[in-house]
PDB file of N, CA and C in Angstrom:
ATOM      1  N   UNK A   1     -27.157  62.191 -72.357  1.00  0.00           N
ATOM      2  CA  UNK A   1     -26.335  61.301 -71.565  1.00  0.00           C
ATOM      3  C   UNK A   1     -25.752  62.106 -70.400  1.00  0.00           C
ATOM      4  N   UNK A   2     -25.645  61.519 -69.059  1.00  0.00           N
ATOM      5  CA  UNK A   2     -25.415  62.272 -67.566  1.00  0.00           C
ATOM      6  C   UNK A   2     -24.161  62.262 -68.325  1.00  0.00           C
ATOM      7  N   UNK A   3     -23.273  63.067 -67.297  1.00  0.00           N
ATOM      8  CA  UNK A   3     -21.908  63.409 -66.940  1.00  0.00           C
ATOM      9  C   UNK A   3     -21.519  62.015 -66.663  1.00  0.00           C
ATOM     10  N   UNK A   4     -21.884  61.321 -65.518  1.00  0.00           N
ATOM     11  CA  UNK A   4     -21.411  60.515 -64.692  1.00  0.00           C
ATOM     12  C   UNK A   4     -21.273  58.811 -65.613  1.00  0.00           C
ATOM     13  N   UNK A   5     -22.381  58.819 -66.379  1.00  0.00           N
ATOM     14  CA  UNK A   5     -22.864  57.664 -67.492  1.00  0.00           C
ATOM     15  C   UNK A   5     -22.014  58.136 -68.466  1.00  0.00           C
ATOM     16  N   UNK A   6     -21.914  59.031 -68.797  1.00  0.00           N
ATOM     17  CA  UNK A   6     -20.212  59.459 -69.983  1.00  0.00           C
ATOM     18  C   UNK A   6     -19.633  58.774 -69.396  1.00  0.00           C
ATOM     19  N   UNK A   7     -18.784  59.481 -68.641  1.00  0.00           N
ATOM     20  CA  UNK A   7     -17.253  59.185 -68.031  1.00  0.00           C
ATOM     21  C   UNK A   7     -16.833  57.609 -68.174  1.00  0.00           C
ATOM     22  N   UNK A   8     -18.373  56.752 -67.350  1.00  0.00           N
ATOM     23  CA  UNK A   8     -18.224  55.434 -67.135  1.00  0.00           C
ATOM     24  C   UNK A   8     -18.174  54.516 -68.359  1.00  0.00           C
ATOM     25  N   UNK A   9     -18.658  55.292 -69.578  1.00  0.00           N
ATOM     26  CA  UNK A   9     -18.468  54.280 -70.758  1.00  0.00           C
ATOM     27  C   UNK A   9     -17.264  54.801 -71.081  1.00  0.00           C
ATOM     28  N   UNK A  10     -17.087  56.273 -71.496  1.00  0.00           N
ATOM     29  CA  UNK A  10     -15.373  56.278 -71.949  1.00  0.00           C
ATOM     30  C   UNK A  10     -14.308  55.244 -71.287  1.00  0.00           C
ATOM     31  N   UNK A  11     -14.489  55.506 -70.190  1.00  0.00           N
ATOM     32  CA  UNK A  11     -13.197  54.343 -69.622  1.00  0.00           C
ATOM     33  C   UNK A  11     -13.938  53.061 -69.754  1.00  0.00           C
ATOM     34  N   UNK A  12     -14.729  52.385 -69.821  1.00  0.00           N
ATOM     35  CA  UNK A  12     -14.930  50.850 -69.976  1.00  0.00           C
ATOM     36  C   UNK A  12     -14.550  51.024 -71.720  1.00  0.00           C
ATOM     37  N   UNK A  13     -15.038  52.031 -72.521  1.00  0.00           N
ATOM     38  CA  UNK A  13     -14.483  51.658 -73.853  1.00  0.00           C
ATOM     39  C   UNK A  13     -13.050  51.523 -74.228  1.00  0.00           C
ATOM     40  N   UNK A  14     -12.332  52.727 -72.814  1.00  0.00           N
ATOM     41  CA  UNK A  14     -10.904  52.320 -73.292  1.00  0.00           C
ATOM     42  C   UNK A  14     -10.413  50.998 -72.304  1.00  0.00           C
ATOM     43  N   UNK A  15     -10.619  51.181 -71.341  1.00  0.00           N
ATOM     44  CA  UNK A  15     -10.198  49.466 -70.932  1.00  0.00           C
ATOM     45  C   UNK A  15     -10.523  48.016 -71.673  1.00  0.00           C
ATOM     46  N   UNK A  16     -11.464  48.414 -72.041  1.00  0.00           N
ATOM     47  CA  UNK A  16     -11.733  47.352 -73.343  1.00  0.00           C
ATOM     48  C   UNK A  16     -10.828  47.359 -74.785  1.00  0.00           C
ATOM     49  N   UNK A  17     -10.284  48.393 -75.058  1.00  0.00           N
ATOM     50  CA  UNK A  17      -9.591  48.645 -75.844  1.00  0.00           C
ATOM     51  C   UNK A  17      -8.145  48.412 -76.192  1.00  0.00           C
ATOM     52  N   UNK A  18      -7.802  48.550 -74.316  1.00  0.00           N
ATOM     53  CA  UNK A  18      -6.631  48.159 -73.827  1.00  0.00           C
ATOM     54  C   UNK A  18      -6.735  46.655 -73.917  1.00  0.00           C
ATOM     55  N   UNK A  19      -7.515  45.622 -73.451  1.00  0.00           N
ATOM     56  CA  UNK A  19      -8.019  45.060 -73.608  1.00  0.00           C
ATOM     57  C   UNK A  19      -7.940  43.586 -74.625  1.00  0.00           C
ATOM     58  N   UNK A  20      -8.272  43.951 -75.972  1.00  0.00           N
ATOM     59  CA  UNK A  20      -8.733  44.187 -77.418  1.00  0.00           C
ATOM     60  C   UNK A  20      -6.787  44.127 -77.757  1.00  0.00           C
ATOM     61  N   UNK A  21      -6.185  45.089 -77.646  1.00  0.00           N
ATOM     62  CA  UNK A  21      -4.946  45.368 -77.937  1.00  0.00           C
ATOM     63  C   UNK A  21      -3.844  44.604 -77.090  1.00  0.00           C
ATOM     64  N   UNK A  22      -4.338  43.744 -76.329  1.00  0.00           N
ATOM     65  CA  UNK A  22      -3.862  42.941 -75.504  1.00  0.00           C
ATOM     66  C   UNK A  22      -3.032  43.449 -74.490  1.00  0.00           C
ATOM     67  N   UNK A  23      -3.139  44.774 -74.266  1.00  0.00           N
ATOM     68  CA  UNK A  23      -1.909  45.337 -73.523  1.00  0.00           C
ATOM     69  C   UNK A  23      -2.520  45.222 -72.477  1.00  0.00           C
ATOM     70  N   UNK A  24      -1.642  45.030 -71.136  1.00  0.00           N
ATOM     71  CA  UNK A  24      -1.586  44.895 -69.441  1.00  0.00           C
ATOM     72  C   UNK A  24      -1.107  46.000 -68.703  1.00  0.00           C
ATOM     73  N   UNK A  25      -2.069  46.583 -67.983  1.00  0.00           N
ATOM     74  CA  UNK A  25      -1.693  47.279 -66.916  1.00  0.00           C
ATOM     75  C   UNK A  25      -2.137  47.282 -65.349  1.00  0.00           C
ATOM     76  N   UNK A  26      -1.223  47.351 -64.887  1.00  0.00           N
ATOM     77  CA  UNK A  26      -0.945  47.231 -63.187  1.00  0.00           C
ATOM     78  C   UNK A  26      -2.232  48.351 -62.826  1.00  0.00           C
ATOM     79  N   UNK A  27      -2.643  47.814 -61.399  1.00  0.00           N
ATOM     80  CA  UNK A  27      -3.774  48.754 -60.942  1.00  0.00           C
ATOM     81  C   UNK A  27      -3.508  50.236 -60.762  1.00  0.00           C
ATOM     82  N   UNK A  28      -2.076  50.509 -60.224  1.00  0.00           N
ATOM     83  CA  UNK A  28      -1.922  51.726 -60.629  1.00  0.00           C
ATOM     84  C   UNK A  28      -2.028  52.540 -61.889  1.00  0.00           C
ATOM     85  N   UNK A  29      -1.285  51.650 -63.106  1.00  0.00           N
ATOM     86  CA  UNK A  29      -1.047  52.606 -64.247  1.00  0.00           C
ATOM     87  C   UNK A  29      -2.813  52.734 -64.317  1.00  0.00           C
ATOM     88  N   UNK A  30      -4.120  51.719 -64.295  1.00  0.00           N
ATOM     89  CA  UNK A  30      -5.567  51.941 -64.388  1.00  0.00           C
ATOM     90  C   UNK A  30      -6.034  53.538 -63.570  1.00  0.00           C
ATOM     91  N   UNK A  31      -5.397  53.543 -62.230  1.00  0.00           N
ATOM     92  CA  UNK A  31      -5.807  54.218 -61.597  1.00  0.00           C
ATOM     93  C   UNK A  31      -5.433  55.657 -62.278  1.00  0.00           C
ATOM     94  N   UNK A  32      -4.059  55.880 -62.116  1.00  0.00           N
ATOM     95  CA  UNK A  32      -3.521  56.959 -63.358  1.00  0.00           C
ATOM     96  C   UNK A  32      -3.627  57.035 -64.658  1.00  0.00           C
ATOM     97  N   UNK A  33      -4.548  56.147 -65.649  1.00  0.00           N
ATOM     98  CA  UNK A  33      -4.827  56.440 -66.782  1.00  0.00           C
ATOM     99  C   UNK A  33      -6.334  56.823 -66.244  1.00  0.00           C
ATOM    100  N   UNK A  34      -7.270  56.460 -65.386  1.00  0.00           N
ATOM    101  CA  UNK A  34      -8.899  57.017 -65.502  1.00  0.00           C
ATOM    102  C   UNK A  34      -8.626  58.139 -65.143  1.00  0.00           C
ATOM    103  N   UNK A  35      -7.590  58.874 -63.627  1.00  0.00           N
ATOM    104  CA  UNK A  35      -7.358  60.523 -63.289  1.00  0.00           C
ATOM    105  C   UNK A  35      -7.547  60.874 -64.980  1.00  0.00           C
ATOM    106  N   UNK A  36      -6.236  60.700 -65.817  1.00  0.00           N
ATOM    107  CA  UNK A  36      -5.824  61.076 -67.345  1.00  0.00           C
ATOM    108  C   UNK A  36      -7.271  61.382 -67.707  1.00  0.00           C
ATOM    109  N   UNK A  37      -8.358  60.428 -68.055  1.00  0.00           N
ATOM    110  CA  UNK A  37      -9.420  60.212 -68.548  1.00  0.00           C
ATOM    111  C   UNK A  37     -10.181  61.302 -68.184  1.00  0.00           C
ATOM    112  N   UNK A  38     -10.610  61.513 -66.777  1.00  0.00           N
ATOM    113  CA  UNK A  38     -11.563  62.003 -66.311  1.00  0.00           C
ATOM    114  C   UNK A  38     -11.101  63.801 -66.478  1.00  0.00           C
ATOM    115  N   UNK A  39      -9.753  64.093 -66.840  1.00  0.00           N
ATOM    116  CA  UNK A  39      -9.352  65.581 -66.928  1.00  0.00           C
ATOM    117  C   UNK A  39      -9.677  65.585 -68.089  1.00  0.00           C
ATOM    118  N   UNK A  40      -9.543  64.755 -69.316  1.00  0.00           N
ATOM    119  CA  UNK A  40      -9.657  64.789 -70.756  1.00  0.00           C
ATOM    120  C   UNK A  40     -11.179  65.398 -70.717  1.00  0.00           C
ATOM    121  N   UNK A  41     -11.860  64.566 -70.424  1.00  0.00           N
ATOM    122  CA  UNK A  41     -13.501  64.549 -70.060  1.00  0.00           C
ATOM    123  C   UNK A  41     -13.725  66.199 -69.777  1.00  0.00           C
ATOM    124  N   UNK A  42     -12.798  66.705 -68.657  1.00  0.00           N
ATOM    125  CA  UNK A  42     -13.542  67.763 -68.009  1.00  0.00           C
ATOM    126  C   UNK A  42     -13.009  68.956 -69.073  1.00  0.00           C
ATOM    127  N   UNK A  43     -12.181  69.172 -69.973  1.00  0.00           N
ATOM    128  CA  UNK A  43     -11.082  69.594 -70.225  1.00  0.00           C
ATOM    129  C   UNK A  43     -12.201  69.628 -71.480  1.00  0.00           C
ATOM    130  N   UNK A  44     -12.568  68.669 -72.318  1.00  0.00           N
ATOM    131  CA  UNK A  44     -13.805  68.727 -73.500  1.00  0.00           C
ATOM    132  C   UNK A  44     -14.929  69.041 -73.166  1.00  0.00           C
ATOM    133  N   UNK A  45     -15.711  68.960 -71.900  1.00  0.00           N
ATOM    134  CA  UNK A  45     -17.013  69.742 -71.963  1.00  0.00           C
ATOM    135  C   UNK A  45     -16.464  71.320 -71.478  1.00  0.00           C
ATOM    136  N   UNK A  46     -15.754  71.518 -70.716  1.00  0.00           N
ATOM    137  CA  UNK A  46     -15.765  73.431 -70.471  1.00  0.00           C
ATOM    138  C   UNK A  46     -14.716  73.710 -71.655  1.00  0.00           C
ATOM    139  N   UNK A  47     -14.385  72.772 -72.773  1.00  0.00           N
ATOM    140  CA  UNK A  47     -13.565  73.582 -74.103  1.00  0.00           C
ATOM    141  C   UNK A  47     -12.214  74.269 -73.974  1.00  0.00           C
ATOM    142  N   UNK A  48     -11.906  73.686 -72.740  1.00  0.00           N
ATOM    143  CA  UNK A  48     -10.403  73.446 -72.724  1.00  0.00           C
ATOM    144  C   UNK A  48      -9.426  72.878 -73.520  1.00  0.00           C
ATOM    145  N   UNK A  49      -8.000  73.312 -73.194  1.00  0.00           N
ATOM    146  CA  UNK A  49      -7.003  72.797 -73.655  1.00  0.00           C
ATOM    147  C   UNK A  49      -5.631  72.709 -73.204  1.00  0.00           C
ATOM    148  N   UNK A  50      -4.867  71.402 -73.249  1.00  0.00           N
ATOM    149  CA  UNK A  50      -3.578  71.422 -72.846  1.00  0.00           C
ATOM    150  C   UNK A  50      -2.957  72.109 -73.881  1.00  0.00           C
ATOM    151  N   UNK A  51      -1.459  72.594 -72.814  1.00  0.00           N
ATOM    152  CA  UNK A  51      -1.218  72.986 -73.277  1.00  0.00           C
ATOM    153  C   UNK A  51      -0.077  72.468 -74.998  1.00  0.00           C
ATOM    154  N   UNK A  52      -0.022  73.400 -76.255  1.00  0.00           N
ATOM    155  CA  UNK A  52       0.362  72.664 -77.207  1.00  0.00           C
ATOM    156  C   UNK A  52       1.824  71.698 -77.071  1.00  0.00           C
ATOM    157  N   UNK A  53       1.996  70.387 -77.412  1.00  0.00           N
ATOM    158  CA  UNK A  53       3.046  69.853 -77.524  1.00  0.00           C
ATOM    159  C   UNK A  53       3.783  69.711 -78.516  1.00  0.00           C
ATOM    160  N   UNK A  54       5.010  69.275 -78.375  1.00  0.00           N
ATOM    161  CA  UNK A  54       5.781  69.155 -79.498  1.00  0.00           C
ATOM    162  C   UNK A  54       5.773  67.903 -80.242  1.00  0.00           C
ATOM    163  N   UNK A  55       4.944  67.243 -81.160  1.00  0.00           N
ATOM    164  CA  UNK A  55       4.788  66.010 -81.598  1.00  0.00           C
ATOM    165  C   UNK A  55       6.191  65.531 -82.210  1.00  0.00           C
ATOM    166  N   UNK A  56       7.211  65.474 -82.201  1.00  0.00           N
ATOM    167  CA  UNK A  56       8.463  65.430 -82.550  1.00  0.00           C
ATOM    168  C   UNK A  56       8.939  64.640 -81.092  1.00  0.00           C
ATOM    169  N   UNK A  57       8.144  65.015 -79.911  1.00  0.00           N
ATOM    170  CA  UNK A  57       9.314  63.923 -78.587  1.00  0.00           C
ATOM    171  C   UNK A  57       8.596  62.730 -78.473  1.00  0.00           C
ATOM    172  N   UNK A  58       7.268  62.564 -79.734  1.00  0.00           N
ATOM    173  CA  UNK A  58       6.469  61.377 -79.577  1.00  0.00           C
ATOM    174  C   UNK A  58       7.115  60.307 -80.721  1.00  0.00           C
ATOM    175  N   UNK A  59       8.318  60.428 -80.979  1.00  0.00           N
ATOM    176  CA  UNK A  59       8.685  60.001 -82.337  1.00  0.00           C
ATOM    177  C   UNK A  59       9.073  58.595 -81.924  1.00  0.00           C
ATOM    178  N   UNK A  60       9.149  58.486 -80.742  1.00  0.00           N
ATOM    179  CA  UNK A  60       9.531  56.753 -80.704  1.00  0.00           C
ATOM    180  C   UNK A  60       8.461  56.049 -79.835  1.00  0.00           C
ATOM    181  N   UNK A  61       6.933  56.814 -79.705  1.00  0.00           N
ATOM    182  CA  UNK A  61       5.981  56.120 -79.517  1.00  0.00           C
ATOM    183  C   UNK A  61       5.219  55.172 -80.532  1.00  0.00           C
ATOM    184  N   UNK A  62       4.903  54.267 -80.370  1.00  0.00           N
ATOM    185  CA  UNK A  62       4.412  52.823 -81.075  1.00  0.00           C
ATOM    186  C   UNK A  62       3.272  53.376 -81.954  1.00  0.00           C
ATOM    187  N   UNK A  63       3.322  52.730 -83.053  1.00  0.00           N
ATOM    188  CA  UNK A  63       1.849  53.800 -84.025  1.00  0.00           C
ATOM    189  C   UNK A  63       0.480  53.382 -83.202  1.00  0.00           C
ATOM    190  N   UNK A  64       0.517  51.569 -82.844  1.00  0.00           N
ATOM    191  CA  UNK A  64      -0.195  51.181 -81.943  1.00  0.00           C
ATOM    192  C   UNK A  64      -0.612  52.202 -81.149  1.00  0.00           C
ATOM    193  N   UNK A  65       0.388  52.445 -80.268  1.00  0.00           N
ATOM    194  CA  UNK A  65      -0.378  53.354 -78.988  1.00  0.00           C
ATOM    195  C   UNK A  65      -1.091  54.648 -79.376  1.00  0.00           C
ATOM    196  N   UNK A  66      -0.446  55.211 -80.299  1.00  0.00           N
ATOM    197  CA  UNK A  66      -0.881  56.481 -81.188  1.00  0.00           C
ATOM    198  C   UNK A  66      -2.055  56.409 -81.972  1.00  0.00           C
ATOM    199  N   UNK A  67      -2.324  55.069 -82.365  1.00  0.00           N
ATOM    200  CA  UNK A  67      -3.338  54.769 -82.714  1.00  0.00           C
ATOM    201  C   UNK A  67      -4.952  54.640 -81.407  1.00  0.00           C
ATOM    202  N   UNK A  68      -4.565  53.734 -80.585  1.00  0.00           N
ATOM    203  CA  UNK A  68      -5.518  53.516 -79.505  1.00  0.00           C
ATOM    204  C   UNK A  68      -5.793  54.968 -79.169  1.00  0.00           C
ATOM    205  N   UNK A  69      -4.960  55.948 -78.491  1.00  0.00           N
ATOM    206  CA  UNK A  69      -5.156  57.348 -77.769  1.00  0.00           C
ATOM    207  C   UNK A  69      -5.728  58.065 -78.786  1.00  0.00           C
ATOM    208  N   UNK A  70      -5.640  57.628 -80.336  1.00  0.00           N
ATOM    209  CA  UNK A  70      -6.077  58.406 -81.400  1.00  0.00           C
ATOM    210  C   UNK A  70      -8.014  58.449 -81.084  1.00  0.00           C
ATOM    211  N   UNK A  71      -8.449  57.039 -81.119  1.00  0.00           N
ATOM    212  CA  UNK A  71      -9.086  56.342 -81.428  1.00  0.00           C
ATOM    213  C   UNK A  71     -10.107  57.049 -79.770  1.00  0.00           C
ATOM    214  N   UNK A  72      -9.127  57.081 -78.345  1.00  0.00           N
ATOM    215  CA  UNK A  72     -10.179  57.234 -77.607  1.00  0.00           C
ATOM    216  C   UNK A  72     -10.013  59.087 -77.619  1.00  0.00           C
ATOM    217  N   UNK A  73      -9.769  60.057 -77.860  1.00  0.00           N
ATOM    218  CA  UNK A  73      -9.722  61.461 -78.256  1.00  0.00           C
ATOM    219  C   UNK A  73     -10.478  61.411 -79.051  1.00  0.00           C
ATOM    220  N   UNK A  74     -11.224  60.930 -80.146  1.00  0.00           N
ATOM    221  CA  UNK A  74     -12.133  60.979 -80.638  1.00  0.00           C
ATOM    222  C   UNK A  74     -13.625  59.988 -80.290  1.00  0.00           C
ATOM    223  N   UNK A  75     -13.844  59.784 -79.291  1.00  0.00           N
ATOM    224  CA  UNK A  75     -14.327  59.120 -78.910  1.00  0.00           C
ATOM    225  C   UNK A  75     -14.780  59.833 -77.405  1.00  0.00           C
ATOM    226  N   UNK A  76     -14.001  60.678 -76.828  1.00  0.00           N
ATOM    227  CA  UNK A  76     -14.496  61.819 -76.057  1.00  0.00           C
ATOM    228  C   UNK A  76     -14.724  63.306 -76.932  1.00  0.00           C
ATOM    229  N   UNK A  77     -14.106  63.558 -78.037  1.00  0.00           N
ATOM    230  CA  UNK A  77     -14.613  64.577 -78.948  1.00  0.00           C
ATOM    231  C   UNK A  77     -14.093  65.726 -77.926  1.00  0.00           C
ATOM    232  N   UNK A  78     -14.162  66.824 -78.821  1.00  0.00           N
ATOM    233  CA  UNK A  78     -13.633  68.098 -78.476  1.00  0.00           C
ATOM    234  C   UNK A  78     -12.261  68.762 -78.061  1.00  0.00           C
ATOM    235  N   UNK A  79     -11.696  67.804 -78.292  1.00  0.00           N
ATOM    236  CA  UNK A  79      -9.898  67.779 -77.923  1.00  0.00           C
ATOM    237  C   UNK A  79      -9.626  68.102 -78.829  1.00  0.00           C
ATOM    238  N   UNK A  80      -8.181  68.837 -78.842  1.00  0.00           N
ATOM    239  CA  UNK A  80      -7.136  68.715 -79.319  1.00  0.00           C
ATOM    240  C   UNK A  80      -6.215  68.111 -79.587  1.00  0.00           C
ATOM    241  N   UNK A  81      -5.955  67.833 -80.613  1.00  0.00           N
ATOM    242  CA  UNK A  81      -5.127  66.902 -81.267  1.00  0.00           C
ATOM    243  C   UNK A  81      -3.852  66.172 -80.536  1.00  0.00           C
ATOM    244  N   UNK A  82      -3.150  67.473 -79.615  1.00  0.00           N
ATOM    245  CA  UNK A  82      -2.093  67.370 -78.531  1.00  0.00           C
ATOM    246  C   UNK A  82      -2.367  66.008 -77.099  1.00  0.00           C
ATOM    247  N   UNK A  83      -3.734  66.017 -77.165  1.00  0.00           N
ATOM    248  CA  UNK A  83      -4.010  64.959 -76.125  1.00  0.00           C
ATOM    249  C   UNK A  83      -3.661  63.816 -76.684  1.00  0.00           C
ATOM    250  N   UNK A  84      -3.846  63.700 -77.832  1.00  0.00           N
ATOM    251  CA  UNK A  84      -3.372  62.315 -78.500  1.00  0.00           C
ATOM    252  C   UNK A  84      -2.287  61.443 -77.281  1.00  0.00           C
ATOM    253  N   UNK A  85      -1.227  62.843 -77.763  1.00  0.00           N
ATOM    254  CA  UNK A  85      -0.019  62.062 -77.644  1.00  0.00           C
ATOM    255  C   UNK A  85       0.186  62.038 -76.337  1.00  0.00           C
ATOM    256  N   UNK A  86      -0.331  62.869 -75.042  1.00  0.00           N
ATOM    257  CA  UNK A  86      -0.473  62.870 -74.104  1.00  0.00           C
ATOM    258  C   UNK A  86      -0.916  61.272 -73.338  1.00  0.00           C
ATOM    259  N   UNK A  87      -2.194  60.961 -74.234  1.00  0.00           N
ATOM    260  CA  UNK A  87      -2.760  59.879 -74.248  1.00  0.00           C
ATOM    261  C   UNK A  87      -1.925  58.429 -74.033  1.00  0.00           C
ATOM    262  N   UNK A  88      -0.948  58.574 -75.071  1.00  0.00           N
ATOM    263  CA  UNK A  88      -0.514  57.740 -75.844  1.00  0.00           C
ATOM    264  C   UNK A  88       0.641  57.381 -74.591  1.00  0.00           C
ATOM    265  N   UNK A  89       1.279  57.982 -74.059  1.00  0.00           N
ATOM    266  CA  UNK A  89       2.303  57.217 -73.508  1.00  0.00           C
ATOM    267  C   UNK A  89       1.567  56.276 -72.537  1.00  0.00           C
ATOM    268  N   UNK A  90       0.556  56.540 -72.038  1.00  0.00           N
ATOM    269  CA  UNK A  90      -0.116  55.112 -70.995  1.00  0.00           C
ATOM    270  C   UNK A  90      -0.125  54.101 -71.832  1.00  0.00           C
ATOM    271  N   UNK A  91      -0.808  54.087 -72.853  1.00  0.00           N
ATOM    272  CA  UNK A  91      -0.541  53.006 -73.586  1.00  0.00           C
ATOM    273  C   UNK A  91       0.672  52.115 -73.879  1.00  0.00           C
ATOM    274  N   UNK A  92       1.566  53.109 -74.608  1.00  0.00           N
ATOM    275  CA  UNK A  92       3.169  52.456 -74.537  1.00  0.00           C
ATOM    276  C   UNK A  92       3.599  51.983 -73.623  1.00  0.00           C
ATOM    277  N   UNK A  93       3.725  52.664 -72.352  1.00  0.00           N
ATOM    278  CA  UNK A  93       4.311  52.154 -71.432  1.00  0.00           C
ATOM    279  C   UNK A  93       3.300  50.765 -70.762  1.00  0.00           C
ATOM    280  N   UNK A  94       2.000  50.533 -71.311  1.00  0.00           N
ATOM    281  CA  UNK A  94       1.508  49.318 -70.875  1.00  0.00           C
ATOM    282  C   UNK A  94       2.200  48.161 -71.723  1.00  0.00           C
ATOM    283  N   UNK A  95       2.574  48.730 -72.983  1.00  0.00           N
ATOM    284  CA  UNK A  95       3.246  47.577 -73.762  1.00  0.00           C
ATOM    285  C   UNK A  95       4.522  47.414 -73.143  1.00  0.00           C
ATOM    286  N   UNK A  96       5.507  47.926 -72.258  1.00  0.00           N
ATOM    287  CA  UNK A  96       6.266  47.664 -71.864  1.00  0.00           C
ATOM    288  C   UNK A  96       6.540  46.654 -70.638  1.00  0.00           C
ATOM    289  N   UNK A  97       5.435  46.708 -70.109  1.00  0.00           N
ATOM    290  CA  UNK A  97       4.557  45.704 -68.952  1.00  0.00           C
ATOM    291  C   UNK A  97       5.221  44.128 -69.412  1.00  0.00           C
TER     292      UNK A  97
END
């Protein structure tokens, strides 16, 4: 699978997902969750990593959202667990929409 044919299903799987989960987001938060996407992407093929977080300031994120960001981190593979939660606040804050 190209680089370019990745990228484009990860984000149609998570916009669909978003989607699916009924949550709404403004063209910006789209625009700033695919940037998010496309570093995740680059960040798992050269075996990168953010840096570690403290999963303790994610304590009043929605299991929902924790769940979805769960769901697309494994779904790009090779991450670290820390992107999760990284992940996860686009989500939340779409439920706040």
């Amino acid at each position: 699978m190209t680089t370019v044919y990745k990228r484009k299903k990860i984000v149609e799987y998570t916009l669909n997902e978003l989607e699916k989960a009924e949550l709404k987001m403004s063209e910006l938060q789209i625009v700033i969750l695919v940037n998010h996407l496309e570093a995740m992407i680059t960040r798992a093929e050269n075996g990168e990593a953010v840096m570690p977080v403290d999963a303790n300031l994610f304590t009043e994120v929605s299991q929902r959202s924790l769940n979805l960001a769960e769901q697309v981190v494994e779904t790009i593979g090779q991450l670290a667990k820390d992107e999760l939660y990284l992940l996860s606040i686009h989500f939340e804050t779409a439920a706040q929409n």
